[in-house]
Protein backbone atom coordinates (compact mmCIF):
# COMPACT_ATOMS: atom_id res chain seq x y z
CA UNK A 1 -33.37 -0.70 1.61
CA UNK A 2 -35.04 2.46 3.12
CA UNK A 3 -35.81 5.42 0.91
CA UNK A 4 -32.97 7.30 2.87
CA UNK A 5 -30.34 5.15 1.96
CA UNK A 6 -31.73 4.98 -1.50
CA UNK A 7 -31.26 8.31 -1.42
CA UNK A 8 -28.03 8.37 -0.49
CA UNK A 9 -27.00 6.23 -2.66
CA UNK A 10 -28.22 8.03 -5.78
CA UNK A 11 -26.82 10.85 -4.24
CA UNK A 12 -22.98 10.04 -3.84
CA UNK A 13 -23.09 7.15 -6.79
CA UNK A 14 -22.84 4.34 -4.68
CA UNK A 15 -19.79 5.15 -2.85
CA UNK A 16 -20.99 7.20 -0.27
CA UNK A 17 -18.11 9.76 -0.48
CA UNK A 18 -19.30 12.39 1.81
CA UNK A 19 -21.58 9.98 3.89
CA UNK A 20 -21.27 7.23 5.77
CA UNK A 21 -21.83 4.01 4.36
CA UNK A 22 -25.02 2.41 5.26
CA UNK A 23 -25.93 -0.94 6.42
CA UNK A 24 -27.14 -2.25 3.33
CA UNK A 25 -24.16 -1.92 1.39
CA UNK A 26 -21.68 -3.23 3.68
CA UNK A 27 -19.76 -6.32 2.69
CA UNK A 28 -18.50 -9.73 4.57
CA UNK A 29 -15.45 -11.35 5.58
CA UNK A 30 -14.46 -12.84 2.40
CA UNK A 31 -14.42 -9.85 0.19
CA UNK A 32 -11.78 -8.53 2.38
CA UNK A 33 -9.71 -11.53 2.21
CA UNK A 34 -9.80 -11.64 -1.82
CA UNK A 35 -8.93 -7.88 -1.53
CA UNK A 36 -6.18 -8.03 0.59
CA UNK A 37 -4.96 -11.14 -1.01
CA UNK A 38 -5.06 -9.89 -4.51
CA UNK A 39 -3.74 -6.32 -3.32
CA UNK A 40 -0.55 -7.61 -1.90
CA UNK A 41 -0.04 -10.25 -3.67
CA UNK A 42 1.78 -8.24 -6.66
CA UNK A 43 3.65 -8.65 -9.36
CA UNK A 44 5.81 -6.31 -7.19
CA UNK A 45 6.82 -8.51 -4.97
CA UNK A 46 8.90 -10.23 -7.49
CA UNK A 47 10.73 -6.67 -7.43
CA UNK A 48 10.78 -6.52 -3.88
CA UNK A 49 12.02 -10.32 -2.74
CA UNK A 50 15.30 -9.96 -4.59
CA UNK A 51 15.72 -6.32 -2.39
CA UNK A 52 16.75 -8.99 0.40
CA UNK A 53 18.85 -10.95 -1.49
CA UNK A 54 20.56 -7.92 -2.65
CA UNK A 55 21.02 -6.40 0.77
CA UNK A 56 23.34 -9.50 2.01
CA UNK A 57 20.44 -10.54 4.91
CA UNK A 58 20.87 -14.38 6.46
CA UNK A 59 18.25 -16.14 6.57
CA UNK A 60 17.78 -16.35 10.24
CA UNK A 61 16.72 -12.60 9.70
CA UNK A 62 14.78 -12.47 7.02
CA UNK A 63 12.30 -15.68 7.72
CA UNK A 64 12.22 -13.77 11.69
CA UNK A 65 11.87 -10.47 10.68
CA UNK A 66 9.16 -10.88 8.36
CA UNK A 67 7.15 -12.69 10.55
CA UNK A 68 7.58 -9.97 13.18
CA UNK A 69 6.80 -7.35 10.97
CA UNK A 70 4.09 -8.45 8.84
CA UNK A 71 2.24 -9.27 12.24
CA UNK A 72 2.77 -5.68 13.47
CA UNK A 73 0.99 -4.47 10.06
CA UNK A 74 -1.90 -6.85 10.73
CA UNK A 75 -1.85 -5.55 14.32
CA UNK A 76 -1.68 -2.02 13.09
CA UNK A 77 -4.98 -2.96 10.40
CA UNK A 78 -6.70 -4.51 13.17
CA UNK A 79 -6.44 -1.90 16.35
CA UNK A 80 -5.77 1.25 14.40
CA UNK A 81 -7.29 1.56 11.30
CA UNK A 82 -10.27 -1.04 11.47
CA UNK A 83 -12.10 0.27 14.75
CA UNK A 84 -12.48 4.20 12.86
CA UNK A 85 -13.09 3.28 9.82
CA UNK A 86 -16.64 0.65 10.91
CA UNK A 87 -17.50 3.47 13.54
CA UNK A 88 -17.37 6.60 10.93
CA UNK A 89 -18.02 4.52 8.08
CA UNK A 90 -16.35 7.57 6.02
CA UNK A 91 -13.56 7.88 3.90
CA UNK A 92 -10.38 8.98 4.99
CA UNK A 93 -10.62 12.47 2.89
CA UNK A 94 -13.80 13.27 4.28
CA UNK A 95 -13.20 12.35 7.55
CA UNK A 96 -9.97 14.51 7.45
CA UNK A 97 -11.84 17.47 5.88
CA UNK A 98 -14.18 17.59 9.17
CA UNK A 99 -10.54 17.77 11.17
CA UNK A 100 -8.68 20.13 9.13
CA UNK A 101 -10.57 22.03 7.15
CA UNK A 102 -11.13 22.47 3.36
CA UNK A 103 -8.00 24.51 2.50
CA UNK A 104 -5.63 21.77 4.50
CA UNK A 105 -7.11 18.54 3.45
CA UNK A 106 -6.77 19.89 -0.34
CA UNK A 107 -3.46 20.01 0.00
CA UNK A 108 -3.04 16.64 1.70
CA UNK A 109 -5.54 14.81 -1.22
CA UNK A 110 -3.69 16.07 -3.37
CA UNK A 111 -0.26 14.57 -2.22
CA UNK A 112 -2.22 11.72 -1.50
CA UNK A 113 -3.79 10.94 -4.64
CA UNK A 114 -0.37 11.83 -6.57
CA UNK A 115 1.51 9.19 -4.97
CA UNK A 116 -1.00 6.65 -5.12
CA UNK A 117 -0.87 7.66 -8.94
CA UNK A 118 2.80 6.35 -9.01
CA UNK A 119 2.89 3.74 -7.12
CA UNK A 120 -0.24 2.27 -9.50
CA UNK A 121 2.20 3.27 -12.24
CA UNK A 122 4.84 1.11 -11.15
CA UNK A 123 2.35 -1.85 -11.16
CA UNK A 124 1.52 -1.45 -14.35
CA UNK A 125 4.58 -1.13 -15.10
CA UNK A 126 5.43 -4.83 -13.78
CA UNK A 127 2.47 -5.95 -15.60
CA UNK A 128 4.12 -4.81 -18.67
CA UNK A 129 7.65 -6.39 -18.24
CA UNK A 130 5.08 -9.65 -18.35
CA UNK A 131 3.73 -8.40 -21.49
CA UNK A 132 7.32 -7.42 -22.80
CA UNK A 133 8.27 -11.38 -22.63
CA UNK A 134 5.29 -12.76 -23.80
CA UNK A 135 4.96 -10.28 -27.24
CA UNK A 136 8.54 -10.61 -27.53
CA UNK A 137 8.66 -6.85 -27.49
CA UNK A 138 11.68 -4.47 -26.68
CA UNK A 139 11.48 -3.35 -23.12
CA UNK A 140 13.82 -0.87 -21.56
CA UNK A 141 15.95 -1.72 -18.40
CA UNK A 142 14.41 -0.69 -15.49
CA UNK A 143 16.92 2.14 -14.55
CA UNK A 144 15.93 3.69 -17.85
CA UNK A 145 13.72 6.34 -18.05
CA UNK A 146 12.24 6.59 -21.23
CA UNK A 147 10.15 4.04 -23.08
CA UNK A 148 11.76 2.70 -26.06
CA UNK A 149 9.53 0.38 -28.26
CA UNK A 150 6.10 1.00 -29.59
CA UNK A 151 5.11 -2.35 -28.23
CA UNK A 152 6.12 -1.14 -24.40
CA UNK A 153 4.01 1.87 -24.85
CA UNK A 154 0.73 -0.28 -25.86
CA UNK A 155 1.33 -2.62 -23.21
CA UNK A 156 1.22 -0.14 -21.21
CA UNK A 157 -1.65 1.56 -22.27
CA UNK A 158 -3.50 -1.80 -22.43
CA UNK A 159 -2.49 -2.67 -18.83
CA UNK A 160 -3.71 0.63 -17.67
CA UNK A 161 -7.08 1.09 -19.11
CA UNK A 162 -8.36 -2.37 -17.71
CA UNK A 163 -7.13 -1.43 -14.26
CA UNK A 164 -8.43 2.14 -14.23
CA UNK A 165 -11.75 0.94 -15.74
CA UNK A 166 -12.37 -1.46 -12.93
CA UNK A 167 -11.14 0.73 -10.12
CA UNK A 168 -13.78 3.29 -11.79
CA UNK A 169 -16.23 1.56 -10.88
CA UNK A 170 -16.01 1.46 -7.02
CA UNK A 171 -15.04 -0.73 -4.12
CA UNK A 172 -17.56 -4.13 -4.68
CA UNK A 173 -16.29 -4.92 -8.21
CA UNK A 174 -12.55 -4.22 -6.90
CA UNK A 175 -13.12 -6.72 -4.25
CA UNK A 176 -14.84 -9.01 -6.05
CA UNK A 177 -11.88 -9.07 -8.76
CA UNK A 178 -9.75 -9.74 -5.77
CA UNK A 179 -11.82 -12.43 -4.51
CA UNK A 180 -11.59 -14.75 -7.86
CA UNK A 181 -7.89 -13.61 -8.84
CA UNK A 182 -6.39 -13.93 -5.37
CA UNK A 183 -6.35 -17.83 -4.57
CA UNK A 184 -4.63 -18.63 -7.98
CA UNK A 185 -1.95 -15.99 -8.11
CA UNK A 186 -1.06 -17.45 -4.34
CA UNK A 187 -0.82 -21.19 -5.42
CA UNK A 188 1.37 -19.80 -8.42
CA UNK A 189 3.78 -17.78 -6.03
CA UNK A 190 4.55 -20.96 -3.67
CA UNK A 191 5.15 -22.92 -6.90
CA UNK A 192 7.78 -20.22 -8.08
CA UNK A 193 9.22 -20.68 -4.68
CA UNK A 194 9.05 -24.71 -4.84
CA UNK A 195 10.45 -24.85 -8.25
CA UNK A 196 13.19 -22.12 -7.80
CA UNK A 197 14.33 -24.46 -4.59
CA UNK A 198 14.30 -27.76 -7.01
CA UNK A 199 16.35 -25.89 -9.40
CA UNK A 200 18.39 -24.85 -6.54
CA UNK A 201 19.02 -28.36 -5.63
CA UNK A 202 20.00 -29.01 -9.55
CA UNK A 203 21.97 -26.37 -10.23
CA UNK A 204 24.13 -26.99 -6.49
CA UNK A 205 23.56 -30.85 -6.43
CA UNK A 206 22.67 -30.59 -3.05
CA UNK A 207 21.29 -32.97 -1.20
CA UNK A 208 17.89 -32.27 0.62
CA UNK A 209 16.24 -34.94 2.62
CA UNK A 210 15.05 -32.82 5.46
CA UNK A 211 14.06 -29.46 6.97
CA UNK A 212 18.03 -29.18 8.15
CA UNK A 213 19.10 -29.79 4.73
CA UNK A 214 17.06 -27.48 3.29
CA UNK A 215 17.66 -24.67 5.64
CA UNK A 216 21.30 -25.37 5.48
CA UNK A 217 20.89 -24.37 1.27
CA UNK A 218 18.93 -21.43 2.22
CA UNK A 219 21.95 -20.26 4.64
CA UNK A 220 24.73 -21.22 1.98
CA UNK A 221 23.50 -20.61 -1.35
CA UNK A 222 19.97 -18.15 -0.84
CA UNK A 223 20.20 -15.92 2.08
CA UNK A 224 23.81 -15.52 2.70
CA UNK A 225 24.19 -13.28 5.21
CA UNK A 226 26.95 -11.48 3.39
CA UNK A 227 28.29 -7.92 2.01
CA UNK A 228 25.27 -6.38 0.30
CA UNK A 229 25.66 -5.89 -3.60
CA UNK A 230 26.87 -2.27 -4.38
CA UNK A 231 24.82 0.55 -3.62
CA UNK A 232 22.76 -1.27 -1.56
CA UNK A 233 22.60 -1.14 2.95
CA UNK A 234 23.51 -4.03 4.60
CA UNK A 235 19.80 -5.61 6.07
CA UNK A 236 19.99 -7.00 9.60
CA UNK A 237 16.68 -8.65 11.61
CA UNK A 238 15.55 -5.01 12.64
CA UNK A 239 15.53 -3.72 8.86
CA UNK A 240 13.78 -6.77 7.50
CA UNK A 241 11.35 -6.16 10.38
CA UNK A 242 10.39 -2.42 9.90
CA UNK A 243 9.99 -2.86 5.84
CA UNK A 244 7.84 -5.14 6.65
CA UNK A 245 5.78 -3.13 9.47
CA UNK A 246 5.99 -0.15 7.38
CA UNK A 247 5.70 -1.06 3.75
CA UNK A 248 2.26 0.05 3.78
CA UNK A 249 2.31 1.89 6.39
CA UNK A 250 0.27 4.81 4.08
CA UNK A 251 -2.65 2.14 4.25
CA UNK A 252 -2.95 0.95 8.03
CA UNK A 253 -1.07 3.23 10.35
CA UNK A 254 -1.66 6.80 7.81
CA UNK A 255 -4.98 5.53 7.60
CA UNK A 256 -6.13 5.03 4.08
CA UNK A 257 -7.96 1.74 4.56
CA UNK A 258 -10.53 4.04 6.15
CA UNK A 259 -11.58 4.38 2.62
CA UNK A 260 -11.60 0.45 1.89
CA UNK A 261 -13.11 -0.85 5.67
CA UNK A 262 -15.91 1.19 5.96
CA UNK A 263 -17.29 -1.27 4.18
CA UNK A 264 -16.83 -3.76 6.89
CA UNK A 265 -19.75 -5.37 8.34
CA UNK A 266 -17.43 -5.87 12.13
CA UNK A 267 -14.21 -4.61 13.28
CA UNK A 268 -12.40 -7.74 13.13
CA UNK A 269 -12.69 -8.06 9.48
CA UNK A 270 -9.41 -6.45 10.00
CA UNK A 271 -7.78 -9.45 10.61
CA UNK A 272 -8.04 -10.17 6.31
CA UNK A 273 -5.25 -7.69 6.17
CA UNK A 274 -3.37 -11.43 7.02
CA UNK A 275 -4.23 -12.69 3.94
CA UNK A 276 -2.09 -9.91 2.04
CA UNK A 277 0.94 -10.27 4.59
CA UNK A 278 1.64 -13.93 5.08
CA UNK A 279 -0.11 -15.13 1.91
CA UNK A 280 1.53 -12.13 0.04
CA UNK A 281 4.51 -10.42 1.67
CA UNK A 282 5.74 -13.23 3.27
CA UNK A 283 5.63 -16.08 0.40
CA UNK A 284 6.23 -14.29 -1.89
CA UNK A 285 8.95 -12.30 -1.04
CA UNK A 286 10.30 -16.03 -0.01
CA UNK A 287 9.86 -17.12 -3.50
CA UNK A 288 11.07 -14.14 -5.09
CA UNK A 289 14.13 -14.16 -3.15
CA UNK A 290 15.04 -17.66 -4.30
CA UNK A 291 14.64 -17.06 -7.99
CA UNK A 292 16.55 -13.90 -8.25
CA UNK A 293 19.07 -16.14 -5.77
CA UNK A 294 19.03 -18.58 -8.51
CA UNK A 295 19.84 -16.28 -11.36
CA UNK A 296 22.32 -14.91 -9.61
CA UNK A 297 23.74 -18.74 -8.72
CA UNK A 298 23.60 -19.34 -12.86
CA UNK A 299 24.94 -15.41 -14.07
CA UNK A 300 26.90 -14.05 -10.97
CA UNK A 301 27.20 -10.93 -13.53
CA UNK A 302 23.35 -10.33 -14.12
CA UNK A 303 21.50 -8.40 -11.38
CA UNK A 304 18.84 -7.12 -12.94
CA UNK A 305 15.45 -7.26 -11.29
CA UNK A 306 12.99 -7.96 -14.49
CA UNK A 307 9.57 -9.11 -12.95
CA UNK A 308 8.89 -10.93 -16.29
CA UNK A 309 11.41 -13.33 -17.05
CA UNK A 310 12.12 -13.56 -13.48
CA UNK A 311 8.56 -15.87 -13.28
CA UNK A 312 8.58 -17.26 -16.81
CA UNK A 313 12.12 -18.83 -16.41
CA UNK A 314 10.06 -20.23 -12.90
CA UNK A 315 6.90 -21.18 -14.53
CA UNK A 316 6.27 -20.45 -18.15
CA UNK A 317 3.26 -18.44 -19.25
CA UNK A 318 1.44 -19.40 -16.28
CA UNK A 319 3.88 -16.81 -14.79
CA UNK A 320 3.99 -13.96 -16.97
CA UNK A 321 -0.11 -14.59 -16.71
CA UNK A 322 -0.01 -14.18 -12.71
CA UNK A 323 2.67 -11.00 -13.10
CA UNK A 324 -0.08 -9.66 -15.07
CA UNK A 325 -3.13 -10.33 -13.14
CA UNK A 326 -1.22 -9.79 -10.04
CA UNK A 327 0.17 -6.40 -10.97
CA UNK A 328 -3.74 -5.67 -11.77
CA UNK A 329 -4.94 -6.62 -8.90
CA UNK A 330 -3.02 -4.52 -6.80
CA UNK A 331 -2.78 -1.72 -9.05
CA UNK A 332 -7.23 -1.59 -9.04
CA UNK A 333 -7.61 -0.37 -4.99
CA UNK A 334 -4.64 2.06 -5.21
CA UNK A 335 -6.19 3.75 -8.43
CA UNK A 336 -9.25 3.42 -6.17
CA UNK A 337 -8.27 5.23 -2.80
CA UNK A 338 -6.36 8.04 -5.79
CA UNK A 339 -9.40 8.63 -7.19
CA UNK A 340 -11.27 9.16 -3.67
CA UNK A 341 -8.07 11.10 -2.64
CA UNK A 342 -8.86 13.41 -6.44
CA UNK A 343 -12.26 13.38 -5.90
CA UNK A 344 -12.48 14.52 -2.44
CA UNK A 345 -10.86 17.94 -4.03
CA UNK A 346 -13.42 18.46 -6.44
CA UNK A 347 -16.19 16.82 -4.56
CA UNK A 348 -19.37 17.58 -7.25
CA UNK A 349 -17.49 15.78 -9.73
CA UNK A 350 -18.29 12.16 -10.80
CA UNK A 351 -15.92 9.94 -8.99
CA UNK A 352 -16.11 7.33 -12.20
CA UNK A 353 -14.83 10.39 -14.31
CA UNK A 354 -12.14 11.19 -11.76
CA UNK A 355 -11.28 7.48 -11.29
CA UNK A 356 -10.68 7.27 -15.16
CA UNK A 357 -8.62 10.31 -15.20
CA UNK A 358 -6.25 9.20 -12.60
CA UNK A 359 -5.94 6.02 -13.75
CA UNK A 360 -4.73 7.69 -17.28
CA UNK A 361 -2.21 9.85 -15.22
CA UNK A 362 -1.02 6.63 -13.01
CA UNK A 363 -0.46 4.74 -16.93
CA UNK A 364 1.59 7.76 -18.71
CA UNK A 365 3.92 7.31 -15.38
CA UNK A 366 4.42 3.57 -15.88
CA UNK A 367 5.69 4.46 -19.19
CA UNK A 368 9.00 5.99 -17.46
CA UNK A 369 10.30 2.45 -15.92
CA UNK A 370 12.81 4.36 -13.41
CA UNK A 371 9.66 4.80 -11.37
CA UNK A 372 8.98 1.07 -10.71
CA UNK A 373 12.95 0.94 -10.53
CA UNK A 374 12.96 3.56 -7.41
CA UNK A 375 9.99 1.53 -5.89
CA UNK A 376 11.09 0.79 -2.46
CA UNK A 377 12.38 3.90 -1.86
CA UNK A 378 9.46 5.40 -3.21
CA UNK A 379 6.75 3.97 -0.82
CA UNK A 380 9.47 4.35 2.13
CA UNK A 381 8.59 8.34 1.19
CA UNK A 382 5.41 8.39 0.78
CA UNK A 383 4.34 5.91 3.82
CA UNK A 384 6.25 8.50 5.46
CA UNK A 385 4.06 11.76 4.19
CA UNK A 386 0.89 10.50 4.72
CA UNK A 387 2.05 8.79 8.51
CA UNK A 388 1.56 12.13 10.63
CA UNK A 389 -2.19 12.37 9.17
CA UNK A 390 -3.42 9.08 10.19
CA UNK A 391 -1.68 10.04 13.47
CA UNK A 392 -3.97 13.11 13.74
CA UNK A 393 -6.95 10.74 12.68
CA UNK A 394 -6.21 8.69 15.79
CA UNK A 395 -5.88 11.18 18.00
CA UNK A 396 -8.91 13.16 16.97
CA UNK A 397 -11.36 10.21 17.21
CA UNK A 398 -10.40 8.72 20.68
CA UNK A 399 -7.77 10.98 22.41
CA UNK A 400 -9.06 14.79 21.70
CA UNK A 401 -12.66 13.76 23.28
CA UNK A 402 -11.13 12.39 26.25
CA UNK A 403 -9.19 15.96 26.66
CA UNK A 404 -12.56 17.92 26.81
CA UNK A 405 -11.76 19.16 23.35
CA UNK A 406 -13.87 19.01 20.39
CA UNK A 407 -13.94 15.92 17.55
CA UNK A 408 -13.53 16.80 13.45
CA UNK A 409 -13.17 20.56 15.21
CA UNK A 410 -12.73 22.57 11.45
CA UNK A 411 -16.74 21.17 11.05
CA UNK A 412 -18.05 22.78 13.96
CA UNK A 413 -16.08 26.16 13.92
CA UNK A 414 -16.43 26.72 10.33
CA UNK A 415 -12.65 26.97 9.59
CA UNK A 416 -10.61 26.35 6.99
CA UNK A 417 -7.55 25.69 7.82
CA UNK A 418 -6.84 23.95 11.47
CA UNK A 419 -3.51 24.63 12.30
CA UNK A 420 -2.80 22.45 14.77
CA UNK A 421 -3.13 19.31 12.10
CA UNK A 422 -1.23 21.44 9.90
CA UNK A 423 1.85 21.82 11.98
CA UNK A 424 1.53 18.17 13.04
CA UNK A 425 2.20 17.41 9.32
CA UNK A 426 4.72 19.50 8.61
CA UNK A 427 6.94 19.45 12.39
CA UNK A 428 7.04 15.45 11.90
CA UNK A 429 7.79 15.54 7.87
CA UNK A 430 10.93 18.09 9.05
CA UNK A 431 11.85 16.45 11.83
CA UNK A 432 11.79 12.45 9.86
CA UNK A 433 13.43 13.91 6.51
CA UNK A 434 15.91 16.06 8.47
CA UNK A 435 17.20 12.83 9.92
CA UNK A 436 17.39 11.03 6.72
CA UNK A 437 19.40 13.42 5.61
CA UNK A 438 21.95 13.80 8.04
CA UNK A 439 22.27 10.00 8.84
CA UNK A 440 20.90 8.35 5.17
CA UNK A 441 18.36 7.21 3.08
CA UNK A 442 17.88 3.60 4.70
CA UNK A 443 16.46 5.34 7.75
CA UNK A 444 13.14 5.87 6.27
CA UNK A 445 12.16 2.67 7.55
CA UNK A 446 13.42 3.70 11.40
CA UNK A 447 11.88 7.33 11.49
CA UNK A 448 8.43 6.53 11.02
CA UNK A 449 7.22 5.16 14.56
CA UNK A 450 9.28 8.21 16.71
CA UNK A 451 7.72 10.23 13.67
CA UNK A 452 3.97 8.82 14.64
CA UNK A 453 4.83 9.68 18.24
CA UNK A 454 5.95 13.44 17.54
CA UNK A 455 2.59 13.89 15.40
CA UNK A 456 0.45 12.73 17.72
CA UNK A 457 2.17 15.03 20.34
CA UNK A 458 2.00 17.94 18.49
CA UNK A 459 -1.24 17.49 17.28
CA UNK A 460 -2.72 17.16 21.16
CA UNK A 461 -0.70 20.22 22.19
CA UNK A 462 -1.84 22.46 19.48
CA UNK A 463 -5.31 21.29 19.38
CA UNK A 464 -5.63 22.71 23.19
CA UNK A 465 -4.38 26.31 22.57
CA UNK A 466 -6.02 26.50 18.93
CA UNK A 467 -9.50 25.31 19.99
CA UNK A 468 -9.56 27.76 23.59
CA UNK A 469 -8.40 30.44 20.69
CA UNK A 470 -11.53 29.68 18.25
CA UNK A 471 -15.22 30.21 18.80
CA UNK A 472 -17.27 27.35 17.53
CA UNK A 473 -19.54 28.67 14.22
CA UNK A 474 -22.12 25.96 15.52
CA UNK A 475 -23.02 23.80 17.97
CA UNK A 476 -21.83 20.35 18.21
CA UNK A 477 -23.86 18.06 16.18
CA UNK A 478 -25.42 14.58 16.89
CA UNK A 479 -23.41 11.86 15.66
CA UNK A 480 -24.78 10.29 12.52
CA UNK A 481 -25.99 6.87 12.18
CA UNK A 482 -22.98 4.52 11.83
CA UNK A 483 -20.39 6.53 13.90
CA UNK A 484 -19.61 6.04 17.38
CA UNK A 485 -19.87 8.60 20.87
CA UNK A 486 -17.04 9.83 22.17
């Protein structure tokens, strides 16, 4: 290691928060993978498979649909998001603050690192319903909103602290938790899926002797294709498809996995985004699906989504183990990228202080267990919010050079506040919400690709009447080490 990057690293402890990372600390392939892997596959999911179920989707559509969508996301990972983030090597909230200026990115962290606090909360939150069956402790419903034992509360608590803890102290040991958890909690998710189908066959007395058997049970008994439950939108192949695209659509098309691949040794280490989707989102929303299918088969009456007894009526304690390692291991890179997001406000703070601190705020929320309750509708939103930045992100690192315009242009003319980003932000957020209000919530899914579209438009129009407008404070620099020329 030179004494530069020895430098560096004592400087920005280790993770390089205003600087690019350098060569010596970038990882391989297979930390990805167990990231990715142990990211998405959550505890969650077992909240998120039944969704389907609910929504009266056949199974033509679902099985289609998410293999359509989760391949867009991995497309998305591996031709938006992965090329930027091993050029720049920065984080997103650094990289933004060269775009749009101190006063705008605040603002934008801030919103950022909030909702990464909640949706960490509602992991922990799963976690705990694992917790709740295995203590034999009173746990509230999950459309209450207070807690209502003291044994919820220290679950909670307990939950939280080891996740905030690890996320605290940076990317390596996150990945490497990833890496050991992440082939285990797979292996148990198929077997929740291969045991809720032989309790299928049990509880139905079906007869399954091949594939057109078995996907004549998923049609009949599983995956309907009938009214939705109450409350709840009908799902076709196109809805299955854009949850699926867009579920994380904060991390790969809003750009946040800047922040996790600059740590890629080669652009294609995108492609362990895969791992999450197929191994993840598509199993185990597969296997969820059944099980809450199942319990629905045995109590018509009970639709309550409970994470916990969900997998232990599936697989014992092994499952209320993986709910709680799995809920962990997702919850550890979203307190990560929130305390980047925090820290990026106050940059001369410690980012293992910050880290700790969010992680305390992300636990207190997973004490309210409406939050984990309003889930999907909650990372519809904020997917949505953060969208029109990762837009501008694009744009600024291939488009705005191409233009004769200037790159991270709040940098080089000293500003604060580039207006052009900023009315990007908030024309798309109007335009996508004041749809979804007129026409409903279950077009948060739809809005987000026009939305990506209108940023990017605005953004490019602006840019060329703001930047003729402004006199540059300094000449443009030489790219550092790591980043790519226009």
């Amino acid at each position: 290691m030179s004494t530069a990057e020895q430098s560096q690293e004592t400087h920005s402890g280790s993770e390089f928060e205003r600087e690019p990372v350098p060569q010596s600390r970038l990882l391989g392939f297979r930390s990805f993978v167990g990231m990715y892997a142990g990211e998405h596959t959550a505890g969650t999911e077992l909240m998120i498979g039944p969704l389907f179920v609910a929504a009266g989707v056949s199974a033509i559509d679902l099985v289609v649909g998410l293999l359509v969508g989760n391949l867009l996301a991995v497309l998305s990972w591996v031709f938006l998001c992965a090329p930027i983030a091993t050029r720049a090597r920065l984080t997103l909230y650094y990289q933004l603050e060269k775009i749009c200026g101190r006063k705008l990115v605040t603002l934008y962290d801030l919103a950022n690192g909030v909702m990464f606090c909640f949706l960490a909360g509602a992991m922990v939150t799963v976690s705990a319903t694992a917790l709740g069956v295995w203590f034999d402790f009173d746990m509230p419903a999950l459309n209450d909103w207070l807690p209502n034992s003291v044994g919820w509360v220290l679950a909670v608590l307990a939950a939280g602290t080891m996740i905030a803890v690890v996320a605290a102290y940076g990317y390596q040991i996150v990945a490497k938790i990833g890496e050991i958890a992440a082939p285990w909690m797979v292996l148990v998710f198929i077997a929740f899926g291969l045991v809720g189908l032989g309790q299928f066959i049990d509880a139905t007395g079906t007869k399954v002797t091949s594939l057109s058997d078995l996907w004549a049970l998923a049609n009949t008994h599983i995956w309907q294709g009938r009214d939705p439950q109450p409350g709840q939108v009908k799902f076709t192949f196109w809805h299955v498809m854009f949850f699926a695209w867009f579920c994380n659509m904060a991390m790969h098309i809003g750009m946040s996995d800047l922040s996790v691949l600059r740590f890629a040794r080669k652009t294609w280490y995108g492609v362990a985004s895969a791992t999450g989707m197929f191994l993840g989102h598509y199993l185990a929303w597969l296997a969820a699906s059944i099980l809450y299918a199942l319990q629905l088969h045995r109590e018509p009456g009970n639709t309550s989504v409970l994470p916990g007894p969900l997998a232990y009526q599936a697989a014992g304690l092994t499952g209320l183990i993986c709910v709680i390692i799995a809920g962990w291991t997702t919850a550890n890179p979203t307190i990560y990228r929130a305390g980047l997001a925090f820290q990026a406000v106050i940059p001369k703070s410690s980012r293992f202080r910050v880290t700790l601190i969010t992680g305390a705020i992300a636990t207190i929320a997973a004490m309210f267990p409406a939050l984990a309750m309003k889930l999907l509708d909650f990372v519809a939103l904020y997917g949505l919010v953060l969208m029109p930045m990762g837009a501008v992100v694009f744009m600024d690192f291939w488009v705005i050079p191409k233009l004769g315009l200037h790159r991270s242009f709040a940098e080089l003319s000293g500003r604060h506040f580039n207006w052009a980003a900023g009315a990007a932000w908030v024309v798309t957020l109007a335009v996508c919400l004041g749809i979804v209000f007129i026409v409903g919530r279950w077009t948060l899914w739809f809005v987000a690709l026009p939305g990506w579209f209108i940023a990017s438009i605005v953004y490019l129009g602006l840019s060329r009447v703001y930047q003729k407008q402004a006199v540059l404070s300094t000449t443009p620099r030489p790219v550092q080490p790591g980043t790519a020329q226009a």
